[in-house]
N, C-alpha and C. Protein backbone atom coordinates (compact mmCIF):
# COMPACT_ATOMS: atom_id res chain seq x y z
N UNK A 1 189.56 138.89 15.76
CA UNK A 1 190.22 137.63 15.56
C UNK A 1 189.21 136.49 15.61
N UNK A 2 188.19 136.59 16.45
CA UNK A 2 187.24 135.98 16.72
C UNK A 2 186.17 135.11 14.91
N UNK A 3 186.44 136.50 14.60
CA UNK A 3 185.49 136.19 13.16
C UNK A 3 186.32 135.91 12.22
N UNK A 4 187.78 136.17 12.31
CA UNK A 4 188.87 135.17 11.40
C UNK A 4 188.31 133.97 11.27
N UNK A 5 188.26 133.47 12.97
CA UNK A 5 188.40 131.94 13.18
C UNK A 5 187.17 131.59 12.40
N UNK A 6 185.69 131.96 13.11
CA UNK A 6 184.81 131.78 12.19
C UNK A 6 184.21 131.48 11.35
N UNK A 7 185.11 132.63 10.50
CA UNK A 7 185.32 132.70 8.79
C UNK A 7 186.09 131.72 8.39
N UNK A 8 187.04 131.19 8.43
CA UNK A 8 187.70 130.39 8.26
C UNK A 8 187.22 128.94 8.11
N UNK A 9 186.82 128.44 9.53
CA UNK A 9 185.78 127.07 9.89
C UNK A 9 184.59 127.20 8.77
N UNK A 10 183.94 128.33 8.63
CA UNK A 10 182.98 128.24 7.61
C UNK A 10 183.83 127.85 6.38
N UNK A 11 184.28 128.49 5.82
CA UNK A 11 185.13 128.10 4.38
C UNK A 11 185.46 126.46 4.66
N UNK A 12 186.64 125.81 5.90
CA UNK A 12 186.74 124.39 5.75
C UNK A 12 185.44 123.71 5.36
N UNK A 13 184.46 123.75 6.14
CA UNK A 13 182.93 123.10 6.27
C UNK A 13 182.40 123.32 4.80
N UNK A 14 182.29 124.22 4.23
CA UNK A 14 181.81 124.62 2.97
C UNK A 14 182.94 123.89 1.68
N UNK A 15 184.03 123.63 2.10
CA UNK A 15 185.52 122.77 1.41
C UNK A 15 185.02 121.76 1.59
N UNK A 16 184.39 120.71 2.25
CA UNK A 16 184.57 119.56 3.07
C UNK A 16 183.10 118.90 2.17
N UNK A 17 182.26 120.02 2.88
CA UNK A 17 181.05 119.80 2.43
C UNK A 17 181.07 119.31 0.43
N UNK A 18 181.45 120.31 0.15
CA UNK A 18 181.80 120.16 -1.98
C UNK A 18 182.44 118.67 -2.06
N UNK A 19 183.32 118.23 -1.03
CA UNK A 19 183.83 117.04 -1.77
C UNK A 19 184.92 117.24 -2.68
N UNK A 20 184.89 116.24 -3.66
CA UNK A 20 185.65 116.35 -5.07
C UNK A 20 185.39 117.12 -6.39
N UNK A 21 184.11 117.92 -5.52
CA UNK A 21 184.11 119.24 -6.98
C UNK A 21 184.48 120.60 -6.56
N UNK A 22 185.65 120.30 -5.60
CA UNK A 22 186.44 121.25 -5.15
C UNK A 22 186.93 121.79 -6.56
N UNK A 23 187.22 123.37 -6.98
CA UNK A 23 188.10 123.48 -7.73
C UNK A 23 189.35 124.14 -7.07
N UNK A 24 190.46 124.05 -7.41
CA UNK A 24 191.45 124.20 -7.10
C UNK A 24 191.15 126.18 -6.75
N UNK A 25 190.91 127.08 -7.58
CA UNK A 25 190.51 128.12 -7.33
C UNK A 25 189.61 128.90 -6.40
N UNK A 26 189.05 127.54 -5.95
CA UNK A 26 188.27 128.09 -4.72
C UNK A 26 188.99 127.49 -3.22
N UNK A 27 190.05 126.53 -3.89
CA UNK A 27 191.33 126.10 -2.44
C UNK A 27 192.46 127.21 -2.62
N UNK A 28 192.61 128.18 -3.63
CA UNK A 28 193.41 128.86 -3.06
C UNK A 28 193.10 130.24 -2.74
N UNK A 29 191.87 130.32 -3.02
CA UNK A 29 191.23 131.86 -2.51
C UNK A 29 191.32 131.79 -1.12
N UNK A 30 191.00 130.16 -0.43
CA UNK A 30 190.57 129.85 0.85
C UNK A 30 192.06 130.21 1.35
N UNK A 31 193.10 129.73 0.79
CA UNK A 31 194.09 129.47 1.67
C UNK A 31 194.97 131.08 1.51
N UNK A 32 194.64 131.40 0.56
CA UNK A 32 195.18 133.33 0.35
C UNK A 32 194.51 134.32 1.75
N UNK A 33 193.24 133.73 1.46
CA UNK A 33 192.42 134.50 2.53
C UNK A 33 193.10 134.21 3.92
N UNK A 34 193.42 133.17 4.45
CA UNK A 34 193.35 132.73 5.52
C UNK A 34 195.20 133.32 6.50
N UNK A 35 195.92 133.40 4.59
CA UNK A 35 197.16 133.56 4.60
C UNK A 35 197.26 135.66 4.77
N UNK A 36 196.11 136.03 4.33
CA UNK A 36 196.56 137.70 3.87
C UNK A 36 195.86 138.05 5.17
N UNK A 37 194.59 137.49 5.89
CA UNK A 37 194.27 137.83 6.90
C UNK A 37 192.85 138.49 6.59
N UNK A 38 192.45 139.41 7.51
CA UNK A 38 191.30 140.11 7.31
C UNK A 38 191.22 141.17 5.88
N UNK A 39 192.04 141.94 5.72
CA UNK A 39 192.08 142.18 4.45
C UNK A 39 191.66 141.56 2.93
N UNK A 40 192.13 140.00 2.69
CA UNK A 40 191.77 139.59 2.00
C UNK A 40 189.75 138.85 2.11
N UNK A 41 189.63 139.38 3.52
CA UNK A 41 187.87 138.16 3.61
C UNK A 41 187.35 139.89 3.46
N UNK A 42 188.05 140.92 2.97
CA UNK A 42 187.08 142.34 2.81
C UNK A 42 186.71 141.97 1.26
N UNK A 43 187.00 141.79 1.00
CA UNK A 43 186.88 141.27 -0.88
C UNK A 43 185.34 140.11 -0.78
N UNK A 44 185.15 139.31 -0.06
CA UNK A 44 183.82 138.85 0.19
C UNK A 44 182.72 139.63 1.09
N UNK A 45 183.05 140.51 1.66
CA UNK A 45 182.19 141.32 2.83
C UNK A 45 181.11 141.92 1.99
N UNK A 46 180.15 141.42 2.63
CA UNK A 46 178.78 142.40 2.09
C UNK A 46 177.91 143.07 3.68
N UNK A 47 176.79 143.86 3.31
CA UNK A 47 176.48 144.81 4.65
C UNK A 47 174.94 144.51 4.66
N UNK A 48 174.80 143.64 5.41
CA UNK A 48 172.86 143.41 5.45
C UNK A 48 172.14 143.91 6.68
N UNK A 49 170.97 144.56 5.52
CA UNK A 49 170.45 145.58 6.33
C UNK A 49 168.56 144.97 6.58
N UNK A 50 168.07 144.89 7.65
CA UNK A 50 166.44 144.30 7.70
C UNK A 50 166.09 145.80 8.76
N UNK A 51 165.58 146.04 8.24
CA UNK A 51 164.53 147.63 9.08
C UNK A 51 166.34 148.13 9.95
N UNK A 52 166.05 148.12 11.38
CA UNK A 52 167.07 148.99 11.67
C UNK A 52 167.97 148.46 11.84
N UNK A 53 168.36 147.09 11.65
CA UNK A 53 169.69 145.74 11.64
C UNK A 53 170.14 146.12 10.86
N UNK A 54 171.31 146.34 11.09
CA UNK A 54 172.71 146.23 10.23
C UNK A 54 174.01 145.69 10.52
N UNK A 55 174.62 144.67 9.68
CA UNK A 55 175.60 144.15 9.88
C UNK A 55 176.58 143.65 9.11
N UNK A 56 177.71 143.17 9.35
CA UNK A 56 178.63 142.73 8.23
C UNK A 56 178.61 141.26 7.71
N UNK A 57 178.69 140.60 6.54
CA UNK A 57 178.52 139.20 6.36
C UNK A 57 179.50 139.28 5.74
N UNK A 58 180.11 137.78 5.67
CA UNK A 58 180.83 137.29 4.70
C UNK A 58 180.60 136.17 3.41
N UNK A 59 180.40 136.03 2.17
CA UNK A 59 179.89 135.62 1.21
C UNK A 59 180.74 134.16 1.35
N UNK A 60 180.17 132.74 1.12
CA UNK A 60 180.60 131.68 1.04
C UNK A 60 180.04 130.55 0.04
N UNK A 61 180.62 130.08 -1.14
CA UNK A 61 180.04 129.63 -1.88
C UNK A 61 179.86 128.21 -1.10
N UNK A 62 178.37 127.59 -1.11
CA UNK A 62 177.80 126.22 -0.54
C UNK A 62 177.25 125.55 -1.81
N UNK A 63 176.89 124.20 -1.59
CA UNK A 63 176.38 123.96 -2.60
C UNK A 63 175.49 123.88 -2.70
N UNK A 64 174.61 124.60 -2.08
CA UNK A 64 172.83 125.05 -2.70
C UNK A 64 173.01 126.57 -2.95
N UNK A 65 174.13 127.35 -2.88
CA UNK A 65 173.98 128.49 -2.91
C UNK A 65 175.41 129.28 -2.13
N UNK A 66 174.95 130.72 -2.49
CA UNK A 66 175.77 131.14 -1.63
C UNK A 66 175.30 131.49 -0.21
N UNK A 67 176.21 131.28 1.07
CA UNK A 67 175.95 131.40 2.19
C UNK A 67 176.47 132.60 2.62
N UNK A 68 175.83 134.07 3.50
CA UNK A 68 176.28 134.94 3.95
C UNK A 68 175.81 134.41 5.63
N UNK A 69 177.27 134.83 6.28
CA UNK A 69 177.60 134.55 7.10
C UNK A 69 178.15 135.59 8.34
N UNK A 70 177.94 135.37 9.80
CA UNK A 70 178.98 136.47 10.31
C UNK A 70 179.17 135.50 11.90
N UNK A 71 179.48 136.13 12.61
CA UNK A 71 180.12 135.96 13.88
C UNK A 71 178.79 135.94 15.08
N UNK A 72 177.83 137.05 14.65
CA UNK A 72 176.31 136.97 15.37
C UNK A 72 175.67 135.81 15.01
N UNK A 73 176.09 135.22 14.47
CA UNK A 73 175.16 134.01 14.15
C UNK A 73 173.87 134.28 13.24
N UNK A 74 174.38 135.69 12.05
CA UNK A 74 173.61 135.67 11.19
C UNK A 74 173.97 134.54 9.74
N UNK A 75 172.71 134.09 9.45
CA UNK A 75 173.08 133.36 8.72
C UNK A 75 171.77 133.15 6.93
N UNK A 76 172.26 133.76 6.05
CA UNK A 76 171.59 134.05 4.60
C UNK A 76 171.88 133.24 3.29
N UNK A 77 170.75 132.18 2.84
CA UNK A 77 171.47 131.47 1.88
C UNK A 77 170.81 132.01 0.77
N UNK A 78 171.65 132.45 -0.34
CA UNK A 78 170.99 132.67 -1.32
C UNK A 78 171.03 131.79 -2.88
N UNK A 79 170.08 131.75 -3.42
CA UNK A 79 170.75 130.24 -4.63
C UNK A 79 170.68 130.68 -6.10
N UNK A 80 170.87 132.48 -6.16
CA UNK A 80 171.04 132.74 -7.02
C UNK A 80 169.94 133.63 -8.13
N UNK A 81 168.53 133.59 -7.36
CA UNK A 81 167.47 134.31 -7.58
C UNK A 81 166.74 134.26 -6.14
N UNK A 82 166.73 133.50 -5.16
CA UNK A 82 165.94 134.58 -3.94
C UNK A 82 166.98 133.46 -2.93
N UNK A 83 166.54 134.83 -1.35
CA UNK A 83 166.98 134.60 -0.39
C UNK A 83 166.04 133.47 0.04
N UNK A 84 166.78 132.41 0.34
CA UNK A 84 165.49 131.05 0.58
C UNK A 84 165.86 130.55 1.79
N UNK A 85 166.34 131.35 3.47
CA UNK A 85 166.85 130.86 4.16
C UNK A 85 167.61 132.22 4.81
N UNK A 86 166.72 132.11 6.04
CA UNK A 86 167.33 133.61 6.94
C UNK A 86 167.42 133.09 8.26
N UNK A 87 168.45 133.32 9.16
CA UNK A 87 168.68 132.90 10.39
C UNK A 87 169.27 134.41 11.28
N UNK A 88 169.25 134.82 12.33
CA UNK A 88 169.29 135.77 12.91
C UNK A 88 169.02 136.89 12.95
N UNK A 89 169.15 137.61 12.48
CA UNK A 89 169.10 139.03 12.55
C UNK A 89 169.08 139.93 13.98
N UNK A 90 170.06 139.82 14.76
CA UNK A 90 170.32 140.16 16.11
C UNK A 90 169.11 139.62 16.85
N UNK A 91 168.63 140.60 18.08
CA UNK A 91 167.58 140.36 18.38
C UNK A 91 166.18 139.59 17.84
N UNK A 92 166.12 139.67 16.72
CA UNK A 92 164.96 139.21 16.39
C UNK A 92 164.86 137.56 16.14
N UNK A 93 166.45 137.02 16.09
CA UNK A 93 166.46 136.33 16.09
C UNK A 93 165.42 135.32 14.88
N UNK A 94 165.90 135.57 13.90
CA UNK A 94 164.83 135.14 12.83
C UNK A 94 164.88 133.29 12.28
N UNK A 95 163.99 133.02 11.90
CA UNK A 95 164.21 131.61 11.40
C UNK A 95 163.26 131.51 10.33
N UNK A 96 163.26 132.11 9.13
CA UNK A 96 162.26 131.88 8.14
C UNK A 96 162.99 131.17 6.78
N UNK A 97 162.02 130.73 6.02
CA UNK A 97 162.54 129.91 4.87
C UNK A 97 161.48 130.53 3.67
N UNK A 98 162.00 130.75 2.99
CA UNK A 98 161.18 130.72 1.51
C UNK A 98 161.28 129.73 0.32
N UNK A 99 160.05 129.51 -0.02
CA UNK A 99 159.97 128.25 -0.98
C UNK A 99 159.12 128.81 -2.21
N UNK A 100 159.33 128.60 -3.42
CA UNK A 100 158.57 128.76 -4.39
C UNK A 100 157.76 127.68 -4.96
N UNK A 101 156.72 127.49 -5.73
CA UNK A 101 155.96 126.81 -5.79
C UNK A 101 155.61 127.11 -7.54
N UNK A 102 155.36 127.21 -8.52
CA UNK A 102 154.35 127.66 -9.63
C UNK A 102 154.54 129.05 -9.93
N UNK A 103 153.50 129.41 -9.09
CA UNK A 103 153.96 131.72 -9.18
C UNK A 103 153.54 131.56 -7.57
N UNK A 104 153.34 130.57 -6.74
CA UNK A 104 153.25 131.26 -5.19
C UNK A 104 154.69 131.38 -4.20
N UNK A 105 154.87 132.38 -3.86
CA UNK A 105 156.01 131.96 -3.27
C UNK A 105 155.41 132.19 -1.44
N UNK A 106 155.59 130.93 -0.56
CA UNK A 106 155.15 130.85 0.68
C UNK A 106 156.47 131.03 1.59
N UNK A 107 156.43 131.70 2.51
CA UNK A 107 157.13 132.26 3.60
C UNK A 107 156.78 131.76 4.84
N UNK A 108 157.73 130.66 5.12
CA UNK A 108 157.74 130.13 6.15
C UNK A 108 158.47 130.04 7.67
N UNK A 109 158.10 130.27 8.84
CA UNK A 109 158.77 130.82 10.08
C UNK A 109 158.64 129.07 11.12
N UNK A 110 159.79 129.29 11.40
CA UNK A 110 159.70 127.38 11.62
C UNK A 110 159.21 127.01 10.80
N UNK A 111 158.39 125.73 11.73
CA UNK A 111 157.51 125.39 10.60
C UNK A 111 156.28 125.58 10.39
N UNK A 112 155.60 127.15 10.43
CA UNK A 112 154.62 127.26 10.45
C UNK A 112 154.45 128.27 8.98
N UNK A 113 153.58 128.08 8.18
CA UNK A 113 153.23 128.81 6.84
C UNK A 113 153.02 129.93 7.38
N UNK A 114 153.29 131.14 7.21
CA UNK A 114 152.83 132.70 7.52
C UNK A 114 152.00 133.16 6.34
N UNK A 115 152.74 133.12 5.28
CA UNK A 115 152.05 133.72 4.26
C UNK A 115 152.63 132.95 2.69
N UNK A 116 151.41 133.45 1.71
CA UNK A 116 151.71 132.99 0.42
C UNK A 116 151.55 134.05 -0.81
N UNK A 117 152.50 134.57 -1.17
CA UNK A 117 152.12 135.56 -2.32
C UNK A 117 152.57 135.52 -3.74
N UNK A 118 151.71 136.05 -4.51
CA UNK A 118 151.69 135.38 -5.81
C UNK A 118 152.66 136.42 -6.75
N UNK A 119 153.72 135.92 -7.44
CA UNK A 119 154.98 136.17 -7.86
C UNK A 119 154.69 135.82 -9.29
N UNK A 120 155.24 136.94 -10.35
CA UNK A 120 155.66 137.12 -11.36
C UNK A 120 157.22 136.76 -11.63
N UNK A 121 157.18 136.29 -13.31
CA UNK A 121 158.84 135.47 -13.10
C UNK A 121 159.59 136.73 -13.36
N UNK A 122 160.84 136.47 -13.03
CA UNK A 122 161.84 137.59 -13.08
C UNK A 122 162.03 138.57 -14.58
N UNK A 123 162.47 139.41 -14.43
CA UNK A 123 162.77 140.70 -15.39
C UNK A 123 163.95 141.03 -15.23
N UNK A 124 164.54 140.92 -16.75
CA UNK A 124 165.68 142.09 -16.56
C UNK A 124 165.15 143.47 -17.57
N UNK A 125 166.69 144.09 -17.04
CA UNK A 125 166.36 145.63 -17.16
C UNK A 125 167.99 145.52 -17.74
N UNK A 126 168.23 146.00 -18.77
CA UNK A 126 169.86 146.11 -19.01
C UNK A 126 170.21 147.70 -18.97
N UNK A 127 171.30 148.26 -18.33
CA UNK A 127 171.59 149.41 -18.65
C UNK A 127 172.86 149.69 -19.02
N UNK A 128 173.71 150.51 -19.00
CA UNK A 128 175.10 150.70 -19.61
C UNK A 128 175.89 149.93 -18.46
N UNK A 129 176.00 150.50 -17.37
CA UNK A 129 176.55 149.44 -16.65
C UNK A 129 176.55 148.23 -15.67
N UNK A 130 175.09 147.97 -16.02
CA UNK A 130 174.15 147.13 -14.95
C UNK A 130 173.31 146.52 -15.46
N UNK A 131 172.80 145.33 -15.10
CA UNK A 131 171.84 144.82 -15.38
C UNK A 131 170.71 144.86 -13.98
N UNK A 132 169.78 144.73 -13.98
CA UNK A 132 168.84 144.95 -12.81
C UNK A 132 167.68 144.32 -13.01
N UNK A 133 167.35 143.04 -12.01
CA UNK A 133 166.53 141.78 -12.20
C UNK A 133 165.61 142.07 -11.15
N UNK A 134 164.30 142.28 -11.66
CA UNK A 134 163.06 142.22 -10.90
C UNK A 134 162.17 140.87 -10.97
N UNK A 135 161.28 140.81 -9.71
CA UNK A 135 160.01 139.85 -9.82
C UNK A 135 158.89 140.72 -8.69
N UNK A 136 158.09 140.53 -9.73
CA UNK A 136 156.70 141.46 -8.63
C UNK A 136 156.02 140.81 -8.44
N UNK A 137 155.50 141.11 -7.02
CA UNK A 137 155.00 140.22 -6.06
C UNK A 137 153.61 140.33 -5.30
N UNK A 138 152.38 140.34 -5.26
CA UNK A 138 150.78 140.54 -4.68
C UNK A 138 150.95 139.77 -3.25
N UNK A 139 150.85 140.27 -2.21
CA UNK A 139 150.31 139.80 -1.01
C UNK A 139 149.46 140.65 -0.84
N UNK A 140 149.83 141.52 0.54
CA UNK A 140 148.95 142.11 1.62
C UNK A 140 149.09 143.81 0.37
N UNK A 141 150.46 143.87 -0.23
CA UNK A 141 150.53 144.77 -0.93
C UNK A 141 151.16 143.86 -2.08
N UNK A 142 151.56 145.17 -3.21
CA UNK A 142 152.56 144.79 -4.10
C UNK A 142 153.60 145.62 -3.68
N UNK A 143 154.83 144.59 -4.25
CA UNK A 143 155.96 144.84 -3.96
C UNK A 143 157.13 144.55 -5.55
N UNK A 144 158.45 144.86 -5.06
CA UNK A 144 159.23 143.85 -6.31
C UNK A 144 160.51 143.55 -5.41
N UNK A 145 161.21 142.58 -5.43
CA UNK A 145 162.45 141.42 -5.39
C UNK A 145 163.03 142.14 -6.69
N UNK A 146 164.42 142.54 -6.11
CA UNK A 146 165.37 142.70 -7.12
C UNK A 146 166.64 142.33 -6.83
N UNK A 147 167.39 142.52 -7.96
CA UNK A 147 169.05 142.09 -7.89
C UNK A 147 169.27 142.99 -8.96
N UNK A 148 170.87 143.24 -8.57
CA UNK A 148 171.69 143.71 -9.19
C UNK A 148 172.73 143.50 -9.52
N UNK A 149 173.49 143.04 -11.06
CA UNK A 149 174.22 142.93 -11.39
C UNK A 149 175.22 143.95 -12.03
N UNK A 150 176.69 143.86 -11.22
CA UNK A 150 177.70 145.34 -11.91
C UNK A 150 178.15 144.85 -13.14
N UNK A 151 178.89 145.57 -13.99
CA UNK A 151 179.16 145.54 -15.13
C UNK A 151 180.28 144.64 -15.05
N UNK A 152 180.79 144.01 -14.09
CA UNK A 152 181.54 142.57 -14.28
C UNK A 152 180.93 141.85 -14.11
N UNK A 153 179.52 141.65 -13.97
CA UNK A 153 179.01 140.10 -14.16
C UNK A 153 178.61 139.77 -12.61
N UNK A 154 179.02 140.28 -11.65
CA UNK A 154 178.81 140.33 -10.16
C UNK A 154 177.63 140.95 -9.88
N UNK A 155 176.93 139.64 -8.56
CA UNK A 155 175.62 140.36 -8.26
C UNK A 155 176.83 140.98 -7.05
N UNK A 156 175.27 142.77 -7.09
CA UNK A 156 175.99 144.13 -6.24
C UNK A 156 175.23 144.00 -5.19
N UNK A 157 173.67 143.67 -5.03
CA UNK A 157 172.78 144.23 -4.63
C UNK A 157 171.31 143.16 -4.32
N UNK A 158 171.01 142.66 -3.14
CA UNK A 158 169.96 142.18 -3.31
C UNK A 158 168.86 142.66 -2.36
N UNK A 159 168.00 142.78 -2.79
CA UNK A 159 166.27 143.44 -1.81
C UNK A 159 165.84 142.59 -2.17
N UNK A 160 165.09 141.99 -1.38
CA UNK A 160 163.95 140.82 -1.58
C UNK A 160 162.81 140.73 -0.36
N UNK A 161 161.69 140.40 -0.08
CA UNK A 161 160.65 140.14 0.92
C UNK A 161 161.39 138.37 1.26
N UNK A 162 161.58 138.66 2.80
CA UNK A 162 161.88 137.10 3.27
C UNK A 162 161.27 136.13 4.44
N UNK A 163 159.90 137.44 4.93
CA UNK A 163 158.96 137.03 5.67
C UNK A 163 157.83 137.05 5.64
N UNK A 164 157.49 137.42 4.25
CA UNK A 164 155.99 137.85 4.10
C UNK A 164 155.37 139.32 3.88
N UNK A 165 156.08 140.17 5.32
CA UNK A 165 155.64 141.42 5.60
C UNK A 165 156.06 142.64 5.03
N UNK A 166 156.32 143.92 5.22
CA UNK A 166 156.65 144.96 4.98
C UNK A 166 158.05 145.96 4.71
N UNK A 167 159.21 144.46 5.21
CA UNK A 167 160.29 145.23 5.78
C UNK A 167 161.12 144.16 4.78
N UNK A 168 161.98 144.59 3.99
CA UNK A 168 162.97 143.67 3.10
C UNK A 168 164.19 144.00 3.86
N UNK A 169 164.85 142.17 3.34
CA UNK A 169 166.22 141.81 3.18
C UNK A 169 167.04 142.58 2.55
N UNK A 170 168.08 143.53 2.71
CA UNK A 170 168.65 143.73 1.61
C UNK A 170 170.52 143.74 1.90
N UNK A 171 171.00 142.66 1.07
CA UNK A 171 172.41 142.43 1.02
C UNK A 171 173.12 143.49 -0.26
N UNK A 172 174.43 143.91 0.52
CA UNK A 172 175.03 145.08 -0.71
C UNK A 172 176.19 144.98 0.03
N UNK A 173 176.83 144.46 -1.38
CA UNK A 173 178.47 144.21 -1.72
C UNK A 173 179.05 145.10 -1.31
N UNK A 174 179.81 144.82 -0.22
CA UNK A 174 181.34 146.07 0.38
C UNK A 174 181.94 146.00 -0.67
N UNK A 175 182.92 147.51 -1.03
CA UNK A 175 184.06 147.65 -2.00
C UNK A 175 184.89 147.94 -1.56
């Protein structure tokens, strides 16, 4: 019940926040959701996983992005090509930001620069029922940032580097 409430306060704040480019379709998803109960916020639930963290979020459209959200006080903004904004991850308690630049993309923890690695622009890959968007990336290694789009047009799937190091972000859509 706890993460009803939560969930809920996030959606007003994220309502409040938009202003007058509310669309009516995103006031009645809010108010269906709030009306059908937990059942209906399973339809936004995604499962993010960092090395052995795992947990449940809930997807919230903001207006820099979408916000995944939960009750731990994890908190993931994404704006549609990278995760640019990570807050918790249980214990570890995370606070990093990613910023792009040209082709560098720098990974930042507070406010201290950690690292800067040099990024190729995105790729798609089309397949019968998916599309699948890469960007490869040179630091300490190479790596690739991907997304996945299902054959409705919905991202499924995101892996991305969100600290610099060895261990990816990766958000994946509950069904």
């Amino acid at each position: 019940m706890k993460a009803m409430k939560l969930i809920f306060v996030i959606l007003l704040v994220a309502l409040v926040l938009q202003g007058c480019s509310i669309q009516s379709s995103q006031l009645s998803s809010v108010i269906d959701a709030t009306r059908n109960g937990p059942k209906a916020l399973q339809n936004s639930s995604w499962t993010v996983r960092y090395g052995k963290y795992t947990a449940q979020v809930y997807a919230v459209s903001s207006p820099k992005g979408t916000l995944f959200s939960n009750e731990l006080g994890d908190r993931f903004l994404f704006d549609g090509w990278s995760v640019r904004e990570v807050n918790g991850l249980g214990v570890n308690r995370a606070d990093w930001r990613v910023k792009d630049s040209n082709k560098t993309r720098k990974f930042i923890r507070g406010n201290t620069l950690v690292a800067a690695h040099f990024c190729s622009p995105w790729r798609s890959l089309n397949a019968t029922d998916a599309v699948r968007h890469t960007q490869k990336c040179n630091g300490f290694m190479s790596y690739s940032n991907s997304i996945l789009i299902d054959e409705k047009g919905y991202v499924a799937l995101i892996t991305q580097n969100v600290n610099g190091g060895n261990i990816f972000l990766t958000l994946s859509k509950n069904k």
